[in-house]
PDB file of N, CA and C in Angstrom:
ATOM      1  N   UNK A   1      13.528  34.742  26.556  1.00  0.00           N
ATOM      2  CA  UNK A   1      12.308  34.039  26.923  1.00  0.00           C
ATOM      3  C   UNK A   1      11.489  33.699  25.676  1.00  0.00           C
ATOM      4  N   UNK A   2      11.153  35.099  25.043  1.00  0.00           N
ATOM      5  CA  UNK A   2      10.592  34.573  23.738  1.00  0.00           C
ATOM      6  C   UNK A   2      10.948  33.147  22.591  1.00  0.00           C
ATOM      7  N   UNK A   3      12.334  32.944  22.255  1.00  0.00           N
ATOM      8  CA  UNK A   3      13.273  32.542  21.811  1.00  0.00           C
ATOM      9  C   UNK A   3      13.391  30.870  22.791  1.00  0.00           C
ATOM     10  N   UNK A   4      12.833  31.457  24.130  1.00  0.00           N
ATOM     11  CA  UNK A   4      12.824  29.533  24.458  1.00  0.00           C
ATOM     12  C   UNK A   4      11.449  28.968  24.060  1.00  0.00           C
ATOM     13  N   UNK A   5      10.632  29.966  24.245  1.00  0.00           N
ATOM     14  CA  UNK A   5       8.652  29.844  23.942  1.00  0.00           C
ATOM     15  C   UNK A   5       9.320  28.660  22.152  1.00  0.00           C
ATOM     16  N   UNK A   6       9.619  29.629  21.547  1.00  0.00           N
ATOM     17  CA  UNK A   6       9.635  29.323  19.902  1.00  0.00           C
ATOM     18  C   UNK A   6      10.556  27.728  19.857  1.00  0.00           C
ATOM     19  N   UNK A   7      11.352  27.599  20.566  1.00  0.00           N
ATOM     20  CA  UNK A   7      12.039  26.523  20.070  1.00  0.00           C
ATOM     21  C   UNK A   7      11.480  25.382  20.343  1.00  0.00           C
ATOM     22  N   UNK A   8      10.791  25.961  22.202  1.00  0.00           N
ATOM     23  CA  UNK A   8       9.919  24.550  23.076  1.00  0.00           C
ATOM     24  C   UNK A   8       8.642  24.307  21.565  1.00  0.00           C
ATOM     25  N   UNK A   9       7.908  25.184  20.633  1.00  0.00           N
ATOM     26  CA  UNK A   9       6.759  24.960  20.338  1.00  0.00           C
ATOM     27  C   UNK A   9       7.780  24.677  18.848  1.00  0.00           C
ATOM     28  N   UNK A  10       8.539  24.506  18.715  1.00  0.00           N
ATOM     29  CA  UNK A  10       9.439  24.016  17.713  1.00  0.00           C
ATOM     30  C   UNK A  10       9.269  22.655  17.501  1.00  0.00           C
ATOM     31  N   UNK A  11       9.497  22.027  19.190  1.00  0.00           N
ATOM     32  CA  UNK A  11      10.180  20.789  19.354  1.00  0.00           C
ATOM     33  C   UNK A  11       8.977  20.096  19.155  1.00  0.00           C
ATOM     34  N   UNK A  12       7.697  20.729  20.229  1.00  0.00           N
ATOM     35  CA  UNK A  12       6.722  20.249  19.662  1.00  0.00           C
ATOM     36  C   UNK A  12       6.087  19.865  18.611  1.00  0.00           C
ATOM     37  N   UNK A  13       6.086  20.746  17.525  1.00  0.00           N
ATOM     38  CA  UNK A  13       5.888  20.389  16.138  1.00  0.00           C
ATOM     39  C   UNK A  13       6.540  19.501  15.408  1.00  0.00           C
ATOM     40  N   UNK A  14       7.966  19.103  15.429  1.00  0.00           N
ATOM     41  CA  UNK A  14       8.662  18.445  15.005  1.00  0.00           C
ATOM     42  C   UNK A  14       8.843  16.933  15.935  1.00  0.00           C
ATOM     43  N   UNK A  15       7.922  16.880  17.214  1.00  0.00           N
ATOM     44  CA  UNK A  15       7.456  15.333  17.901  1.00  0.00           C
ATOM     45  C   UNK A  15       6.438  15.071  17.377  1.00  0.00           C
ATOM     46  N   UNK A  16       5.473  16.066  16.886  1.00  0.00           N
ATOM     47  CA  UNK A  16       4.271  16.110  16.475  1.00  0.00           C
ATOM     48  C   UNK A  16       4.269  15.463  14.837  1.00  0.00           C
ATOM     49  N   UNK A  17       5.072  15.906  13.999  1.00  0.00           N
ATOM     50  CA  UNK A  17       4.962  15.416  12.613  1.00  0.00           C
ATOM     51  C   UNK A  17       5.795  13.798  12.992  1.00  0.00           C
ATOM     52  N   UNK A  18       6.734  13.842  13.644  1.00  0.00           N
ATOM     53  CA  UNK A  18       7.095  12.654  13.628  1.00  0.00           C
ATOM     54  C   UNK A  18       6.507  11.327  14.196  1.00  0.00           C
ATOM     55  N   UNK A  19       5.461  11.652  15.433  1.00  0.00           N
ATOM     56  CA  UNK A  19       4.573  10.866  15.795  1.00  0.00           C
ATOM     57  C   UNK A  19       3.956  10.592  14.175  1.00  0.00           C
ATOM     58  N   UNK A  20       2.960  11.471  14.126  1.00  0.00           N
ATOM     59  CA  UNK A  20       2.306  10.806  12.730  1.00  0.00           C
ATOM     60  C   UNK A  20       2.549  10.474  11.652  1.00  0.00           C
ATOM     61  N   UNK A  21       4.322  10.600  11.580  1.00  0.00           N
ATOM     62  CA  UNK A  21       4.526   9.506  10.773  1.00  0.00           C
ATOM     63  C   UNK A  21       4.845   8.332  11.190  1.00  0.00           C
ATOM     64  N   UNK A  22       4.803   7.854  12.315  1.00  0.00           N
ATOM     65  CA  UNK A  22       5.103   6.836  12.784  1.00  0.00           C
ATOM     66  C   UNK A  22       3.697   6.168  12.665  1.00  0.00           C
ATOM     67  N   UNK A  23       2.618   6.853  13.342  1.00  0.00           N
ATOM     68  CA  UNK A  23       1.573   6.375  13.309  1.00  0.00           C
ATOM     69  C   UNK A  23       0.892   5.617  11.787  1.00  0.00           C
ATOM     70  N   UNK A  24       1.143   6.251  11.009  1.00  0.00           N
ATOM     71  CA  UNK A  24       1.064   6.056   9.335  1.00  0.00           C
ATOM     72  C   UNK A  24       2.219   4.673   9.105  1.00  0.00           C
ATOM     73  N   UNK A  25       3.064   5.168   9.563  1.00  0.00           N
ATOM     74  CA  UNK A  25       3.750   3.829   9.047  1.00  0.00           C
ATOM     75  C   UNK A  25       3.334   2.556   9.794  1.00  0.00           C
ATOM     76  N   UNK A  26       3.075   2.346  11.129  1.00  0.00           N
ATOM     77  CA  UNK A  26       2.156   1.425  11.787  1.00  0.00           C
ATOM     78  C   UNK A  26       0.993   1.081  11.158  1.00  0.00           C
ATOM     79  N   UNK A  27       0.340   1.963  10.997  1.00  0.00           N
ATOM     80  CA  UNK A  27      -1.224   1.483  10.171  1.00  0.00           C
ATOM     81  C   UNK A  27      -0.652   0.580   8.890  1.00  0.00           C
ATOM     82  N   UNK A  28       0.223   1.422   8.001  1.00  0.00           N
ATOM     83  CA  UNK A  28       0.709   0.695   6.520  1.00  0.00           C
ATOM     84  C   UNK A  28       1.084  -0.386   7.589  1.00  0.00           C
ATOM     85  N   UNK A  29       1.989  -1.083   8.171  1.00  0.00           N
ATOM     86  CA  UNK A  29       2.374  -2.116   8.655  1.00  0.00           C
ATOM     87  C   UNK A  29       1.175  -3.444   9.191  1.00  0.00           C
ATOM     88  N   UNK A  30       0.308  -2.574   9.735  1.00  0.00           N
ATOM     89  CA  UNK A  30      -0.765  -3.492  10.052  1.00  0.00           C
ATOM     90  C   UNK A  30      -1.764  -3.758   9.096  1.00  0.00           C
ATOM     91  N   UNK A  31      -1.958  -2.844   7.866  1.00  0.00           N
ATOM     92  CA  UNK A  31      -2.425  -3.286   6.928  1.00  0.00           C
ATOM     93  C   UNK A  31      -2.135  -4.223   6.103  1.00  0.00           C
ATOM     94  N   UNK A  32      -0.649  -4.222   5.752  1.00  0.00           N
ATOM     95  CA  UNK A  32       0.619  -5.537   5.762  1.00  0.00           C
ATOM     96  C   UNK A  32       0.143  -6.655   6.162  1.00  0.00           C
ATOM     97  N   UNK A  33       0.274  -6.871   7.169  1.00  0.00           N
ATOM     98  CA  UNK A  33       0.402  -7.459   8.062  1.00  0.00           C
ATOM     99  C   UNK A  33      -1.097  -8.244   8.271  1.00  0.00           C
ATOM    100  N   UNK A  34      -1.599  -7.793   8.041  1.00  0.00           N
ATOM    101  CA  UNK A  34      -3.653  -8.327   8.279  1.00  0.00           C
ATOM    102  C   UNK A  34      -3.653  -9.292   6.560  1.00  0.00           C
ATOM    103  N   UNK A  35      -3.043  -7.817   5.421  1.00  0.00           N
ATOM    104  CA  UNK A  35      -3.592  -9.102   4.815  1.00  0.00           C
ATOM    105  C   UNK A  35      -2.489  -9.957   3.982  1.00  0.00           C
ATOM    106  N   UNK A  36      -1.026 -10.420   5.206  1.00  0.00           N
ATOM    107  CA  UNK A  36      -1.078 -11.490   4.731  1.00  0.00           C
ATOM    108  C   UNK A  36      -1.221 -12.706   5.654  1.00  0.00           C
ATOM    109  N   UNK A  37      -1.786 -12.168   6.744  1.00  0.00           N
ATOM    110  CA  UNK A  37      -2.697 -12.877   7.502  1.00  0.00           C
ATOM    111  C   UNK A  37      -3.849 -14.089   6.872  1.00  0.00           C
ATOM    112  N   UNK A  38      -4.922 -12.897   5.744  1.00  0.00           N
ATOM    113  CA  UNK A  38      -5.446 -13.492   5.040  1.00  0.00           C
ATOM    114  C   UNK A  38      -5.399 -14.200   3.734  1.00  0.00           C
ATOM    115  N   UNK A  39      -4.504 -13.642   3.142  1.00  0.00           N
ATOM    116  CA  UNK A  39      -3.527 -14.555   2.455  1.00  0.00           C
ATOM    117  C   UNK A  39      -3.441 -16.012   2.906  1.00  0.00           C
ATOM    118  N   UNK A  40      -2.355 -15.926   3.968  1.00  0.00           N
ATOM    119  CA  UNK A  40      -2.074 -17.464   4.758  1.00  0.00           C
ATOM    120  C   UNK A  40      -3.119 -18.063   5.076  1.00  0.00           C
ATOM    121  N   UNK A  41      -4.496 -17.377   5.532  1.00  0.00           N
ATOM    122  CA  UNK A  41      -5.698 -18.732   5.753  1.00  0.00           C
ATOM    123  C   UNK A  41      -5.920 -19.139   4.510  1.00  0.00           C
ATOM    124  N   UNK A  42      -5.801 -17.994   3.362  1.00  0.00           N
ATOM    125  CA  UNK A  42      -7.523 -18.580   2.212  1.00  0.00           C
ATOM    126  C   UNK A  42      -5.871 -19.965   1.741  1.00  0.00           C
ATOM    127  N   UNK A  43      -4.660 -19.885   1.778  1.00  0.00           N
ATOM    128  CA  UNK A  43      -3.778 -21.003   1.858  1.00  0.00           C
ATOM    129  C   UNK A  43      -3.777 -21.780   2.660  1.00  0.00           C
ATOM    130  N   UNK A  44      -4.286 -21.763   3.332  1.00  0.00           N
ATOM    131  CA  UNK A  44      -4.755 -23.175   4.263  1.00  0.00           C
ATOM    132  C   UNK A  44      -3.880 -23.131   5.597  1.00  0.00           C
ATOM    133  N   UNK A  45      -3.207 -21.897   5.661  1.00  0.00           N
ATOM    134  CA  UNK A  45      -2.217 -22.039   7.073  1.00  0.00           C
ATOM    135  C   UNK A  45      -3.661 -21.918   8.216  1.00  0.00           C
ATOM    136  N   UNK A  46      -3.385 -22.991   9.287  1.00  0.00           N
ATOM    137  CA  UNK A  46      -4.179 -23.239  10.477  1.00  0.00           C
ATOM    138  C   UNK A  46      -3.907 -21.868  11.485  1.00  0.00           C
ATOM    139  N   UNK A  47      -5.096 -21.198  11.573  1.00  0.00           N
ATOM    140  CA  UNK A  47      -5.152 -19.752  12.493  1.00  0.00           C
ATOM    141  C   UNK A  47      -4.391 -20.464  13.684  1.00  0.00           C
ATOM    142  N   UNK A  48      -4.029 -21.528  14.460  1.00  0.00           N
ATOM    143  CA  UNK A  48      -3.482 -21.598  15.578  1.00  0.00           C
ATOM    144  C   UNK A  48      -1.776 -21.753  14.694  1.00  0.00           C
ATOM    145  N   UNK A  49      -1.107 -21.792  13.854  1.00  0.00           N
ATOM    146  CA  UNK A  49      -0.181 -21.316  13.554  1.00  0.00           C
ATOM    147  C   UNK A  49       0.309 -19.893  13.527  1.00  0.00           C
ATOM    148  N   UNK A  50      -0.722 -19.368  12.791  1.00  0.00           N
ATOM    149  CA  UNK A  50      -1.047 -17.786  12.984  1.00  0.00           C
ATOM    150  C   UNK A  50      -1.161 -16.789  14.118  1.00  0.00           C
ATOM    151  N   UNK A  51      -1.312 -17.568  15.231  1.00  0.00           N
ATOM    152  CA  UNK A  51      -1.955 -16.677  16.323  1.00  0.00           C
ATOM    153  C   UNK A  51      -0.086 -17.056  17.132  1.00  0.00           C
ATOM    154  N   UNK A  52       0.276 -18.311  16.925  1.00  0.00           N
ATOM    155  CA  UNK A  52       1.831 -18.867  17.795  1.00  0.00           C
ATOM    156  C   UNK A  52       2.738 -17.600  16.375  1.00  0.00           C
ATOM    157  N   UNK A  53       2.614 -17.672  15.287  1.00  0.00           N
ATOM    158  CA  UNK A  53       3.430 -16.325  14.543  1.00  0.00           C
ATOM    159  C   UNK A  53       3.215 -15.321  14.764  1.00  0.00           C
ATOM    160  N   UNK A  54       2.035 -14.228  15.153  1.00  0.00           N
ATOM    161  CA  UNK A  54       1.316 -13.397  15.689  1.00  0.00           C
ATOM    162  C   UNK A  54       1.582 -13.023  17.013  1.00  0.00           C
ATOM    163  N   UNK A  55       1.636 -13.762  18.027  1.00  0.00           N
ATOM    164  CA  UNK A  55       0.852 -13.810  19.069  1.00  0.00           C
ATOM    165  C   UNK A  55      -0.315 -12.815  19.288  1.00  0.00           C
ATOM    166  N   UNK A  56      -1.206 -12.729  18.394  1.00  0.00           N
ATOM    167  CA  UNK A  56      -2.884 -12.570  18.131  1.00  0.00           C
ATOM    168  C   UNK A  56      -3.797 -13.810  18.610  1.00  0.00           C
ATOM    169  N   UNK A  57      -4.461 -13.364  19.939  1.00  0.00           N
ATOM    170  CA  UNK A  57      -5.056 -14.513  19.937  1.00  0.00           C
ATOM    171  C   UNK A  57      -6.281 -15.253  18.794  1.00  0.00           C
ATOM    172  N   UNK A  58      -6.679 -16.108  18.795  1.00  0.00           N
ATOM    173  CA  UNK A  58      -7.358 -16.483  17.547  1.00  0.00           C
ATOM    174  C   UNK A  58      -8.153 -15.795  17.501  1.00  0.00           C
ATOM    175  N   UNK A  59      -8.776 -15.113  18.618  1.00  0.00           N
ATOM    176  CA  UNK A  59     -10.634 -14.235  17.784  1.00  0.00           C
ATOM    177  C   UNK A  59     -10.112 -13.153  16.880  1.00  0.00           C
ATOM    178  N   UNK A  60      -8.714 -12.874  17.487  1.00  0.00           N
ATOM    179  CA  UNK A  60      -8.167 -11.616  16.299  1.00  0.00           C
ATOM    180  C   UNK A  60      -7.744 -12.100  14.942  1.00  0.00           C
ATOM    181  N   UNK A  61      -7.483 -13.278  14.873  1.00  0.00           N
ATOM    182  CA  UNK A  61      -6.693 -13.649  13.834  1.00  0.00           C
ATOM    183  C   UNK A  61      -8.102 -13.964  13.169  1.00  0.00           C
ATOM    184  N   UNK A  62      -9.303 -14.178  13.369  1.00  0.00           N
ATOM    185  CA  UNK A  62     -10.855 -14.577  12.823  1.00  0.00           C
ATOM    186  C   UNK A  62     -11.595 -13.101  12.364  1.00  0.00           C
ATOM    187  N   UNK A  63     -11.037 -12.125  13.795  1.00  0.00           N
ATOM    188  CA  UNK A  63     -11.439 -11.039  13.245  1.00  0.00           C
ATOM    189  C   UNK A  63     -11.035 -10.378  11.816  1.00  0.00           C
ATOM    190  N   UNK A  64      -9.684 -10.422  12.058  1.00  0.00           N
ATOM    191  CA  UNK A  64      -8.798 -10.030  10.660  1.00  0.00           C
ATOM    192  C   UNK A  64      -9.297 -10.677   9.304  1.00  0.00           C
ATOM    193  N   UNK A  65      -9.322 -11.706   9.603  1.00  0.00           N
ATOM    194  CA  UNK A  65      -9.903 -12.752   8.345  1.00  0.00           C
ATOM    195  C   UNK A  65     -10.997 -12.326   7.583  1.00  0.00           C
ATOM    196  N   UNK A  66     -12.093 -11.784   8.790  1.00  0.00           N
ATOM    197  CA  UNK A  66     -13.448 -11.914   8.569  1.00  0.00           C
ATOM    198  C   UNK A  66     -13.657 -10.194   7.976  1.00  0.00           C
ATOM    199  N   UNK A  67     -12.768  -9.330   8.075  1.00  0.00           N
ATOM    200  CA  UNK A  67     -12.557  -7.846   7.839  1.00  0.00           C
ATOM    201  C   UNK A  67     -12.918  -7.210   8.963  1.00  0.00           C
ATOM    202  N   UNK A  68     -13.455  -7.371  10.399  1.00  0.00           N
ATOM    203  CA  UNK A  68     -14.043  -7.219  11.467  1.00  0.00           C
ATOM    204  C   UNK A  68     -13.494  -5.830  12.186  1.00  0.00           C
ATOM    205  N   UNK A  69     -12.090  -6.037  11.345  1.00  0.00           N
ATOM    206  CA  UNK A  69     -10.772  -5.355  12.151  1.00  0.00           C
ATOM    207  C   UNK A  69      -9.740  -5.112  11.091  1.00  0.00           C
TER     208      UNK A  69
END
């Protein structure tokens, strides 16, 4: 019994570190991802290109721009 306690709070820990690295690597990705978002406007790509590459609707793709988000 003891020995299933330890492995169940095992498994846990080891869903647990791996969630947050997932989570970390998502954030790095969306940080990516935002600014070459802004990149592509201050280049003149049209936010309704952005939002059809995205599918972000435009207030997000304005938000991103604007640092909002």
């Amino acid at each position: 019994m003891e020995q299933d306690r330890a492995e169940a709070l095992s498994a846990v820990e080891a869903a647990t570190a791996d969630r947050r690295a997932a989570d970390e690597a998502a954030a790095a990705a969306r940080d990516v991802q935002s600014d070459a978002i802004r990149l592509a406007l201050t280049a003149g790509v049209p936010a309704a290109r952005l939002r059809d590459a995205t599918g972000f609707s435009l207030a997000r793709i304005y938000q991103i721009r604007d640092g909002r988000r």
